[in-house]
PDB file of N, CA and C in Angstrom:
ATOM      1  N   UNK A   1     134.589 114.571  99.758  1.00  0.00           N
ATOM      2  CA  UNK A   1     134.951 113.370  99.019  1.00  0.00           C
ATOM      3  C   UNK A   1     135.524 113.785  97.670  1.00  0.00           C
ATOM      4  N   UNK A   2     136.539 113.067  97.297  1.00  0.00           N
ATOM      5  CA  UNK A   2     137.495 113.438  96.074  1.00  0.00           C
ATOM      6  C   UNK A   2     136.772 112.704  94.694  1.00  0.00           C
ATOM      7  N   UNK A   3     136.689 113.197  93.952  1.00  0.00           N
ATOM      8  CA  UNK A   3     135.885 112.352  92.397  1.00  0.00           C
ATOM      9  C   UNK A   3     136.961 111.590  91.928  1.00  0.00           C
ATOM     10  N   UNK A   4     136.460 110.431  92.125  1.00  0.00           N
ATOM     11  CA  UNK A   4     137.141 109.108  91.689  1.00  0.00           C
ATOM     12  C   UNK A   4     137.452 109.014  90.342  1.00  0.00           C
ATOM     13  N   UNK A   5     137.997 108.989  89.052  1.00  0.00           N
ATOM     14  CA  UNK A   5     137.430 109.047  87.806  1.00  0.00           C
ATOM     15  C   UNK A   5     137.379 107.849  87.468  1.00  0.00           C
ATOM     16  N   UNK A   6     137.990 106.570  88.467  1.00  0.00           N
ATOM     17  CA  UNK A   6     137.956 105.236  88.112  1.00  0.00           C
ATOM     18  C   UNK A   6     136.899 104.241  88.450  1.00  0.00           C
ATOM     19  N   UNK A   7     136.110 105.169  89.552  1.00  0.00           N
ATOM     20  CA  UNK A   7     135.004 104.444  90.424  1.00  0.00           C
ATOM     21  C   UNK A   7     133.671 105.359  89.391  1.00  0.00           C
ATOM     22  N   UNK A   8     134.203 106.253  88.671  1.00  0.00           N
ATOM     23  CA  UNK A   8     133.315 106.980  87.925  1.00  0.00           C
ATOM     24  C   UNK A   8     131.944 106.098  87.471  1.00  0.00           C
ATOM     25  N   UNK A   9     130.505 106.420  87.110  1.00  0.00           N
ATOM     26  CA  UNK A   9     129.803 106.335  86.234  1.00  0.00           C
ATOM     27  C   UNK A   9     130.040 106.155  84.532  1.00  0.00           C
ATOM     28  N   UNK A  10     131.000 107.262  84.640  1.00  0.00           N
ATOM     29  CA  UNK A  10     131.913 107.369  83.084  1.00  0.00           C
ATOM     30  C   UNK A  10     132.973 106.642  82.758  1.00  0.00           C
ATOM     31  N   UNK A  11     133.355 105.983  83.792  1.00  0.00           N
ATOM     32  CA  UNK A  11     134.739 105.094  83.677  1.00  0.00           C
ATOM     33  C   UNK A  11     134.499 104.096  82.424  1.00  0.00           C
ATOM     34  N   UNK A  12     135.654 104.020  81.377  1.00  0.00           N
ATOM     35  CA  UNK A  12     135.727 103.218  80.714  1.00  0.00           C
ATOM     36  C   UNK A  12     135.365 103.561  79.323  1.00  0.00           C
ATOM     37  N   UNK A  13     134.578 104.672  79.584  1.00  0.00           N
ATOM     38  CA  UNK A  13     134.094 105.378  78.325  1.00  0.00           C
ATOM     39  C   UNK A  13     135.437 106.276  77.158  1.00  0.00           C
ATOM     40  N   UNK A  14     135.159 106.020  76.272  1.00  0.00           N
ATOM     41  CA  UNK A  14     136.577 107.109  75.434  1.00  0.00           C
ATOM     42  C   UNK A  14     136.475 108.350  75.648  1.00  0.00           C
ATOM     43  N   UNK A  15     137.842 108.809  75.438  1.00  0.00           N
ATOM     44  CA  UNK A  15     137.868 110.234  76.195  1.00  0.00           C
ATOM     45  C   UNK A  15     137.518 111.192  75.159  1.00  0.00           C
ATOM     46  N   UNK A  16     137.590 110.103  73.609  1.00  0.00           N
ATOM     47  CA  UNK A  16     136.743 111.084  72.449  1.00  0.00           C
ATOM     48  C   UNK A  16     135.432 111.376  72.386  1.00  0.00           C
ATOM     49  N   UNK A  17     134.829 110.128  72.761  1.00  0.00           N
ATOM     50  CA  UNK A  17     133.303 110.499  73.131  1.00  0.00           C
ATOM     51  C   UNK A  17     132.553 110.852  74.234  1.00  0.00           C
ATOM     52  N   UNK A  18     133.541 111.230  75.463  1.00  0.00           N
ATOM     53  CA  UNK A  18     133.431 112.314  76.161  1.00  0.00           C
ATOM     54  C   UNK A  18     133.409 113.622  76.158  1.00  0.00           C
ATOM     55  N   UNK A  19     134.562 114.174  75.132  1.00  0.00           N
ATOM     56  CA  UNK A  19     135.021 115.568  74.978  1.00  0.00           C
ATOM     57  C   UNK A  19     133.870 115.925  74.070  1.00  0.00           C
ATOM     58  N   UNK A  20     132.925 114.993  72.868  1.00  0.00           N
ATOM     59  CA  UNK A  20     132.335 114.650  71.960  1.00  0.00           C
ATOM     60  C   UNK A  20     131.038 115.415  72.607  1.00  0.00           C
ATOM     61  N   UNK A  21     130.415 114.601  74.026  1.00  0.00           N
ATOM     62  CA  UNK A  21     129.390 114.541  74.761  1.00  0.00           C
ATOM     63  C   UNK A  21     129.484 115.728  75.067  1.00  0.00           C
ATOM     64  N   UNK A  22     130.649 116.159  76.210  1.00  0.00           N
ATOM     65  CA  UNK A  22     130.578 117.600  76.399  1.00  0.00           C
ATOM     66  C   UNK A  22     130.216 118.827  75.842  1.00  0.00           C
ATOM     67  N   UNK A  23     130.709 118.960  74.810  1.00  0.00           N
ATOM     68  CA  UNK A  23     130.616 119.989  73.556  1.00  0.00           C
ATOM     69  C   UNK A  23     129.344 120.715  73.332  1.00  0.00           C
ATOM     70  N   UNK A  24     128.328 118.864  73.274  1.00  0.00           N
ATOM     71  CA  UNK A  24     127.139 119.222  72.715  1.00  0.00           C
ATOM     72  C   UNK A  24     126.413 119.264  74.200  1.00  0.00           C
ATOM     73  N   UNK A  25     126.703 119.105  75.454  1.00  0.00           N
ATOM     74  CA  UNK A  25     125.850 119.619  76.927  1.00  0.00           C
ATOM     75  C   UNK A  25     126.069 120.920  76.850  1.00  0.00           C
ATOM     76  N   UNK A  26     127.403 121.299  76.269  1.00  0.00           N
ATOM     77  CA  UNK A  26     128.015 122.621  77.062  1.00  0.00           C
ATOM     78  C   UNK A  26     127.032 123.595  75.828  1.00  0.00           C
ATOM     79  N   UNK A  27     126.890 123.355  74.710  1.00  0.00           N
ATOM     80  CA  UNK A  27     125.747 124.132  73.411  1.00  0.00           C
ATOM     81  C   UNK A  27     124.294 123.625  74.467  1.00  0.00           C
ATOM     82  N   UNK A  28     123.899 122.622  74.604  1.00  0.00           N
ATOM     83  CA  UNK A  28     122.691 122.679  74.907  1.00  0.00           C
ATOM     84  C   UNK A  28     122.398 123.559  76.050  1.00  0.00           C
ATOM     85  N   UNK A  29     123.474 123.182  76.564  1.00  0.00           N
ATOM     86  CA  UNK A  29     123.115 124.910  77.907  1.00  0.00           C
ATOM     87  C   UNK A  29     123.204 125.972  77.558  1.00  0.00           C
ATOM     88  N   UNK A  30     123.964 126.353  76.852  1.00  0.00           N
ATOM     89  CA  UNK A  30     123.559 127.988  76.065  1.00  0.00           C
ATOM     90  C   UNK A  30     122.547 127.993  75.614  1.00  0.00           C
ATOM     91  N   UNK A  31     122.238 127.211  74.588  1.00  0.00           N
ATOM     92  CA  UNK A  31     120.784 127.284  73.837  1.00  0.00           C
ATOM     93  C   UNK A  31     119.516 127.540  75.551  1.00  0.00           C
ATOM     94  N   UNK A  32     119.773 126.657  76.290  1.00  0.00           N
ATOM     95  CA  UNK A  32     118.875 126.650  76.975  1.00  0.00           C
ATOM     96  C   UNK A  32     118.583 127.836  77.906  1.00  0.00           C
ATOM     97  N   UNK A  33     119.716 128.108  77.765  1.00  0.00           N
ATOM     98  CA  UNK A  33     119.845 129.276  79.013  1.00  0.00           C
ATOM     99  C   UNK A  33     119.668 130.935  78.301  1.00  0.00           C
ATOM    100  N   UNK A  34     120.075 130.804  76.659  1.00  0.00           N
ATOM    101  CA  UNK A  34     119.046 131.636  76.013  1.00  0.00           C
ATOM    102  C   UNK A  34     117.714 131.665  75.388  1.00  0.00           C
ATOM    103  N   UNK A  35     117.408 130.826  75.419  1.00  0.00           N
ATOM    104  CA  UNK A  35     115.737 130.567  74.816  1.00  0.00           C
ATOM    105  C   UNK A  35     115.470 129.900  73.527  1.00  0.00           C
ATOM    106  N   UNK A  36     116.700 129.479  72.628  1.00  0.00           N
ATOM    107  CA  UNK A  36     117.106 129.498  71.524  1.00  0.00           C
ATOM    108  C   UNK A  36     116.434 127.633  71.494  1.00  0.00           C
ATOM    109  N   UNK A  37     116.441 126.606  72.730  1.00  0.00           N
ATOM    110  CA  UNK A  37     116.213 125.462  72.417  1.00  0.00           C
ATOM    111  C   UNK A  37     114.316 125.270  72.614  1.00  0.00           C
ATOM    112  N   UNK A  38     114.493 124.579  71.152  1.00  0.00           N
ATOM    113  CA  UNK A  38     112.953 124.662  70.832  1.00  0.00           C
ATOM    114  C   UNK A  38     111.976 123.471  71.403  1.00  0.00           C
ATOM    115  N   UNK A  39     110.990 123.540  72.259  1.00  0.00           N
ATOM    116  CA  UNK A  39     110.267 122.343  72.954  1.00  0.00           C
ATOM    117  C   UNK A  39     109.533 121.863  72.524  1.00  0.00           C
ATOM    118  N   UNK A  40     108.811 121.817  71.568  1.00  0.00           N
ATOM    119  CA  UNK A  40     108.130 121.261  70.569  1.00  0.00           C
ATOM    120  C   UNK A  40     108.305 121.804  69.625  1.00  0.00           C
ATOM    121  N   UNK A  41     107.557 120.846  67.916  1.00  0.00           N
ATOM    122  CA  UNK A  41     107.626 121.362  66.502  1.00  0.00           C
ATOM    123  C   UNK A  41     107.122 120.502  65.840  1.00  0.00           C
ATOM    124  N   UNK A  42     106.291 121.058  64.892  1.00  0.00           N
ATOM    125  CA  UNK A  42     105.431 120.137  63.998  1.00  0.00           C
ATOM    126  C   UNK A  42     105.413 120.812  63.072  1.00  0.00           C
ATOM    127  N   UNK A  43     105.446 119.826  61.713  1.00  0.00           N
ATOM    128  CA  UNK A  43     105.419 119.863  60.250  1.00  0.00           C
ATOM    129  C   UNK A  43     104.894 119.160  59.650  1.00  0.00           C
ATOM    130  N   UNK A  44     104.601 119.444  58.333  1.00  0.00           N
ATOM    131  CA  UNK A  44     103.875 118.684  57.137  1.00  0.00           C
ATOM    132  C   UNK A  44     104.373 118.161  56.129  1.00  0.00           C
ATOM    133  N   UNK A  45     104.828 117.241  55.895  1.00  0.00           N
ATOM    134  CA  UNK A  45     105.303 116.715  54.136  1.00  0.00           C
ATOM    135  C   UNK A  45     103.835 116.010  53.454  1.00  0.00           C
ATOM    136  N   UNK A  46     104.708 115.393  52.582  1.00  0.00           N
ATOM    137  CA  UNK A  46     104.106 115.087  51.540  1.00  0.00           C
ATOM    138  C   UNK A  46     103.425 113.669  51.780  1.00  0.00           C
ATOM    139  N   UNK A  47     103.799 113.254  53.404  1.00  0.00           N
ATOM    140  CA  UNK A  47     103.190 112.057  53.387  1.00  0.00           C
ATOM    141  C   UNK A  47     102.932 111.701  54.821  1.00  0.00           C
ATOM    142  N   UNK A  48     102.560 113.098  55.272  1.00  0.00           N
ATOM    143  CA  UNK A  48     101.774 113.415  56.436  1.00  0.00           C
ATOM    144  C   UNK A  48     102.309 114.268  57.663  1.00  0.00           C
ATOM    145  N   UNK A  49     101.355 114.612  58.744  1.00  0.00           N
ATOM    146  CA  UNK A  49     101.935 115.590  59.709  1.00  0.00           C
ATOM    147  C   UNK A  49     103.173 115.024  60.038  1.00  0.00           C
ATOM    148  N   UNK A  50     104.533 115.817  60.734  1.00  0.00           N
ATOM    149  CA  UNK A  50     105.393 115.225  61.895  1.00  0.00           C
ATOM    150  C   UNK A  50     105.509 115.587  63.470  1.00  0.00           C
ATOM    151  N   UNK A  51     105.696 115.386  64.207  1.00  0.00           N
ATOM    152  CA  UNK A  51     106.115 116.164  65.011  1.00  0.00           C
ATOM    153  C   UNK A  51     107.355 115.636  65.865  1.00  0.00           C
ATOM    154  N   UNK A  52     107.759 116.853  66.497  1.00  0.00           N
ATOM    155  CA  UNK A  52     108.725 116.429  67.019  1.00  0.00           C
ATOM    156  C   UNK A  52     108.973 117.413  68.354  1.00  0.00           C
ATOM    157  N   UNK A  53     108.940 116.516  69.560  1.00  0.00           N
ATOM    158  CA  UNK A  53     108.730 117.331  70.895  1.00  0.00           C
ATOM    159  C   UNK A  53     110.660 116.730  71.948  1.00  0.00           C
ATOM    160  N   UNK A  54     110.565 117.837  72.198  1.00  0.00           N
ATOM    161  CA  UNK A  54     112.275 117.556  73.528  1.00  0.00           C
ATOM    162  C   UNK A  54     111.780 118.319  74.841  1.00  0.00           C
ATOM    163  N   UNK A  55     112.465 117.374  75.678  1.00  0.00           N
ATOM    164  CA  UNK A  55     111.950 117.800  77.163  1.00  0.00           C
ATOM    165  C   UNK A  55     113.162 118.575  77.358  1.00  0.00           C
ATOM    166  N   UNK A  56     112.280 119.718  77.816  1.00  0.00           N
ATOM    167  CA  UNK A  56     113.253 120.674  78.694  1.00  0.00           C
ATOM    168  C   UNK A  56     114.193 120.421  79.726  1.00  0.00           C
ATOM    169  N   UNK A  57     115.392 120.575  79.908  1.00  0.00           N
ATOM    170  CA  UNK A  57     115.892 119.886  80.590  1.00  0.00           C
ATOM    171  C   UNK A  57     116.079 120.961  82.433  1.00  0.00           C
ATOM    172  N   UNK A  58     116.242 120.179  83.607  1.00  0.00           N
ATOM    173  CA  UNK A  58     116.478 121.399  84.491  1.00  0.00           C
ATOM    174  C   UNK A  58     118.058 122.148  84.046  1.00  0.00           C
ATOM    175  N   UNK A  59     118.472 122.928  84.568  1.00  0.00           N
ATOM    176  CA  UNK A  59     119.538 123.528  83.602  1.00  0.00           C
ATOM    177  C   UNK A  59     120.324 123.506  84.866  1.00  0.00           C
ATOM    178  N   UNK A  60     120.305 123.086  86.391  1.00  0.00           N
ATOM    179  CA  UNK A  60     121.090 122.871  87.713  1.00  0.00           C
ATOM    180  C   UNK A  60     121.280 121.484  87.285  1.00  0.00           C
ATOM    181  N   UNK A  61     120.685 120.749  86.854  1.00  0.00           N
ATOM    182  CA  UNK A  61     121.005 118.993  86.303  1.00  0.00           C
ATOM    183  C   UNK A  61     122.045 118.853  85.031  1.00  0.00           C
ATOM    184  N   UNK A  62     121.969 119.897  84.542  1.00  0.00           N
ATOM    185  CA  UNK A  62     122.789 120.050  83.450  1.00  0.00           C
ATOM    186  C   UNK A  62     124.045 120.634  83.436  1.00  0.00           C
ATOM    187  N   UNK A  63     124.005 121.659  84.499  1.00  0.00           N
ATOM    188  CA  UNK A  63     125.061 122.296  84.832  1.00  0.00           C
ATOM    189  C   UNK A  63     125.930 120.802  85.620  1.00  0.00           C
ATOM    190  N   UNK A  64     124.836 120.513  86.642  1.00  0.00           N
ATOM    191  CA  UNK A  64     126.461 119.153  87.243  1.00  0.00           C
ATOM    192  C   UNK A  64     126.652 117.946  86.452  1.00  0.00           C
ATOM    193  N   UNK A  65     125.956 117.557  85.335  1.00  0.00           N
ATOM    194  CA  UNK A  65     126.369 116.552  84.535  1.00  0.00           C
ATOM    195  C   UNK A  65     127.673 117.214  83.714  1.00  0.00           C
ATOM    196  N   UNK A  66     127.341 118.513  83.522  1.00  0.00           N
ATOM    197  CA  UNK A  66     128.597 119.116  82.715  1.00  0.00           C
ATOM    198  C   UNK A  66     129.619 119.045  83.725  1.00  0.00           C
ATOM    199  N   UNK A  67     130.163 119.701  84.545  1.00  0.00           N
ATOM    200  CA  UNK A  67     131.292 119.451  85.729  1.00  0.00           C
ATOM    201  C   UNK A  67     131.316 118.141  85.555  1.00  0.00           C
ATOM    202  N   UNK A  68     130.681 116.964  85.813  1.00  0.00           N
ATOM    203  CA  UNK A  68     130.968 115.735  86.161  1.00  0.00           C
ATOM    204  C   UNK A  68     131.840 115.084  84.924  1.00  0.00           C
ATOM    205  N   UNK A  69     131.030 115.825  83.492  1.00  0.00           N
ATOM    206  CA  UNK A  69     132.010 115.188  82.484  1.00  0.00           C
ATOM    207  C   UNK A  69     133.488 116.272  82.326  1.00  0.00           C
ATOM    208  N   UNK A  70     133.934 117.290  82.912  1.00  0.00           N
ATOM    209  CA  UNK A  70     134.692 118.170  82.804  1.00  0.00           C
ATOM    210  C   UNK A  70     135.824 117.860  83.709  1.00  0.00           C
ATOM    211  N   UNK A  71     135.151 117.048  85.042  1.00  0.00           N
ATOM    212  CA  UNK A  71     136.176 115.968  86.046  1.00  0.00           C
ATOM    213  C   UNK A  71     136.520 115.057  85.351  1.00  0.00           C
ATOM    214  N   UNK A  72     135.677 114.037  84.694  1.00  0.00           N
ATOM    215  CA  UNK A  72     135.856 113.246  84.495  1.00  0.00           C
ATOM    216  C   UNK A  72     137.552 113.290  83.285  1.00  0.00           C
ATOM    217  N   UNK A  73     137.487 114.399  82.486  1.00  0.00           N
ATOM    218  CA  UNK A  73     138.615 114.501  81.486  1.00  0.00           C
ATOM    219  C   UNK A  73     139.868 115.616  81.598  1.00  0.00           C
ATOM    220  N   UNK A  74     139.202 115.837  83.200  1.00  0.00           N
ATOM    221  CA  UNK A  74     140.649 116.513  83.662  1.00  0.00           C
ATOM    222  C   UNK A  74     140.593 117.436  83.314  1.00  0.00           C
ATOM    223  N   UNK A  75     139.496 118.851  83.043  1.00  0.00           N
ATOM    224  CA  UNK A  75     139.507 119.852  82.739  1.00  0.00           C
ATOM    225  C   UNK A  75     139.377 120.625  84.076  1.00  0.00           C
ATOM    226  N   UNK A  76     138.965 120.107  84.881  1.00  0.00           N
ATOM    227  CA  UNK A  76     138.333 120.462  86.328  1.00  0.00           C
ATOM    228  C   UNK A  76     138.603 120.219  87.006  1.00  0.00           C
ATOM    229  N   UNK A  77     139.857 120.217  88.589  1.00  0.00           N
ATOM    230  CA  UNK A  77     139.651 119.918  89.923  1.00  0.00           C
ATOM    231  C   UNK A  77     138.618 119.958  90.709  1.00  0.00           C
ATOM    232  N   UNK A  78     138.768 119.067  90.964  1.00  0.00           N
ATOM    233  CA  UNK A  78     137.629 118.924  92.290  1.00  0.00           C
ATOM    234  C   UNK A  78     138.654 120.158  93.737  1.00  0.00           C
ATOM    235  N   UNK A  79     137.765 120.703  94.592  1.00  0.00           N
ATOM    236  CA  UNK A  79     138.441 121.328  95.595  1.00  0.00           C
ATOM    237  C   UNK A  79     139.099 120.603  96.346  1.00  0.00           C
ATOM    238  N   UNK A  80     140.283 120.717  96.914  1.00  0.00           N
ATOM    239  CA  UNK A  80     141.248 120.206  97.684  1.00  0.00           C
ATOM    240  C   UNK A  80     140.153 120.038  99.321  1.00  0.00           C
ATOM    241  N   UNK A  81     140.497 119.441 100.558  1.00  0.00           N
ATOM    242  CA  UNK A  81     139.917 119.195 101.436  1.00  0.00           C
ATOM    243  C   UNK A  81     140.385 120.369 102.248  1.00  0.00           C
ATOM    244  N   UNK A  82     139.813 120.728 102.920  1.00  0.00           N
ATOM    245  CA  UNK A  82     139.785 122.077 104.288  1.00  0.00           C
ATOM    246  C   UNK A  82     141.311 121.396 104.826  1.00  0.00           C
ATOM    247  N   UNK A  83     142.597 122.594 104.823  1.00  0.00           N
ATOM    248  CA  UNK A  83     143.537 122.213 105.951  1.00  0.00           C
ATOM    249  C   UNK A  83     143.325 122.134 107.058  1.00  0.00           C
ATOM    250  N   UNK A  84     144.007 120.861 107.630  1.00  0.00           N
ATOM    251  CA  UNK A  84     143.527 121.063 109.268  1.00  0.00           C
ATOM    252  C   UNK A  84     145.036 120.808 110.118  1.00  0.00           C
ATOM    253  N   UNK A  85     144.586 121.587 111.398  1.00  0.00           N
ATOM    254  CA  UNK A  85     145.858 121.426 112.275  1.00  0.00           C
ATOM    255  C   UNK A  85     145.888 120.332 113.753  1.00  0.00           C
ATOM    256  N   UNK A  86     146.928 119.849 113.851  1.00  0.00           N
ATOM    257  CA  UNK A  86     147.091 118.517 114.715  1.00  0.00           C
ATOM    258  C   UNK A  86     148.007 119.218 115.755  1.00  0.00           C
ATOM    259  N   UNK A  87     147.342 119.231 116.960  1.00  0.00           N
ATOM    260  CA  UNK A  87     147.963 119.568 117.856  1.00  0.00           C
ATOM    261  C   UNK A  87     148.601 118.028 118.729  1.00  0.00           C
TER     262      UNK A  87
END
């Protein structure tokens, strides 16, 4: 099946705040895929503890949301269909 970009999920969305979105999936997968993104963190001010926790994300879920936004703006073909012969 060929990726629609009009039947898309993303359809309709700007293609600035797509390329926008991408940028920061395509950093969060490096970070993630080097160790660099932090899963929890807590601190102290002056007017009490904070914390602040991010879910790990699967990084195969992340990888096809990235392709999907990389179709979606035409950076990416989708594969052509298997040639076939008609006798």
């Amino acid at each position: 099946m060929r990726y629609n970009r009009s039947n898309s999920l993303l359809a309709g969305m700007d293609t600035s705040s797509l390329q926008t979105r991408l940028t920061q999936m395509q950093q969060d997968y490096l970070d993630l895929m080097s160790g660099r993104k932090v899963e929890s963190a807590s601190y102290t001010q002056g007017d009490g503890g904070k914390n602040v926790s991010y879910t790990r994300a699967n990084s195969g879920e992340l990888a096809m949301a990235i392709r999907q936004l990389q179709a979606q703006l035409g950076i990416i073909c989708t594969p052509r269909r298997g040639i076939g012969f008609r006798f």
